[in-house]
Protein backbone atom coordinates (compact mmCIF):
# COMPACT_ATOMS: atom_id res chain seq x y z
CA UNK A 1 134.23 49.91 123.35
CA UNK A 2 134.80 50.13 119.68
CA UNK A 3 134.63 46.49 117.81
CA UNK A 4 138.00 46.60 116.24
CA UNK A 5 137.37 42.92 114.24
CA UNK A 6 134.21 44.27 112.36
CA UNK A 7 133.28 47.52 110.36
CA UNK A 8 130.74 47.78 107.68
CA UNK A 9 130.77 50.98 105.26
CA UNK A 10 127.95 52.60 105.26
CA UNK A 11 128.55 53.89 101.62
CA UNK A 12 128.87 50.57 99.40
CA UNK A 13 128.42 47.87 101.74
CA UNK A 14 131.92 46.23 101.98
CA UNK A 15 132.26 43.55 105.62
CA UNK A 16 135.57 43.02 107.00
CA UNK A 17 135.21 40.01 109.44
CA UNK A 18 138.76 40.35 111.64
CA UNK A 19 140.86 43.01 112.37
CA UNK A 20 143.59 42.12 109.86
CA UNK A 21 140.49 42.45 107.59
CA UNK A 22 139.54 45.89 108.77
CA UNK A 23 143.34 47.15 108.79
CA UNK A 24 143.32 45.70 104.64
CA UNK A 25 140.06 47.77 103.76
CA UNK A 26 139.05 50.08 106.18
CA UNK A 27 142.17 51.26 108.33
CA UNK A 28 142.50 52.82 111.09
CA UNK A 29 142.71 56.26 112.31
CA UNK A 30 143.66 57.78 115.88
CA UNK A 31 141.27 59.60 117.74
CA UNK A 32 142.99 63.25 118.21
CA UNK A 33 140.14 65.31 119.66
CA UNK A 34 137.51 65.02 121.89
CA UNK A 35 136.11 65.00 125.93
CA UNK A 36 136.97 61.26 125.67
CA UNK A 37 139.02 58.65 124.43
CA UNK A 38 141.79 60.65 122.86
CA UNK A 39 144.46 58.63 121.30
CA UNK A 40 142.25 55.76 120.94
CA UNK A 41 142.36 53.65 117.46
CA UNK A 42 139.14 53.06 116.20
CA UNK A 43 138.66 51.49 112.09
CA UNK A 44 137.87 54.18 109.65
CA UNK A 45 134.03 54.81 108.77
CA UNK A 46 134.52 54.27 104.68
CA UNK A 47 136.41 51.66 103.07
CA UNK A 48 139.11 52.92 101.44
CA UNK A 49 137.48 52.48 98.03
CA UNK A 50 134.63 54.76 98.51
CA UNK A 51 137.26 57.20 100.56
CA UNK A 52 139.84 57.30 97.44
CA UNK A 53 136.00 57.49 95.37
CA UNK A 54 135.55 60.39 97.43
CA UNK A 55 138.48 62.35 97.55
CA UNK A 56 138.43 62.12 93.51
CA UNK A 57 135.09 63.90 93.11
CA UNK A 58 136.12 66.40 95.36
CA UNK A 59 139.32 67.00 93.15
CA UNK A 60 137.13 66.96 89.93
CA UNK A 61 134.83 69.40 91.76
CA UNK A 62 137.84 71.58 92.88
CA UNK A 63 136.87 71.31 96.40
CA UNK A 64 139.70 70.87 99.73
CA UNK A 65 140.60 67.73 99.75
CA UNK A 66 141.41 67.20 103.48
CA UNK A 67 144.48 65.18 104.51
């Protein structure tokens, strides 16, 4: 089961300590694929900082930016 009060990125560091936390600066996404689980909300990976960070060198790059 997916700890919905607690993600970490992985890119810069950032801690949200309860899920009203996580919704502020990770979000959430809905699981729409898969063998299991689909439908399920789990908290994004990246905070929404390094996401935005990312999608902006992708758009400087002239790469997809997926939506």
């Amino acid at each position: 089961m997916v700890n919905m009060s607690y993600a970490l990125c992985p890119k810069c560091g950032d801690e949200a300590f309860s899920k009203a936390q996580v919704k502020e600066i990770f979000g959430f996404r809905t699981r729409k694929s898969g063998k299991q689980n689909v439908g399920q909300t789990l908290p994004q990976s990246n905070c929404k900082k390094c996401r935005a960070r990312i999608q902006k060198q992708r758009r400087r790059l002239g790469l997809q930016v997926s939506r």
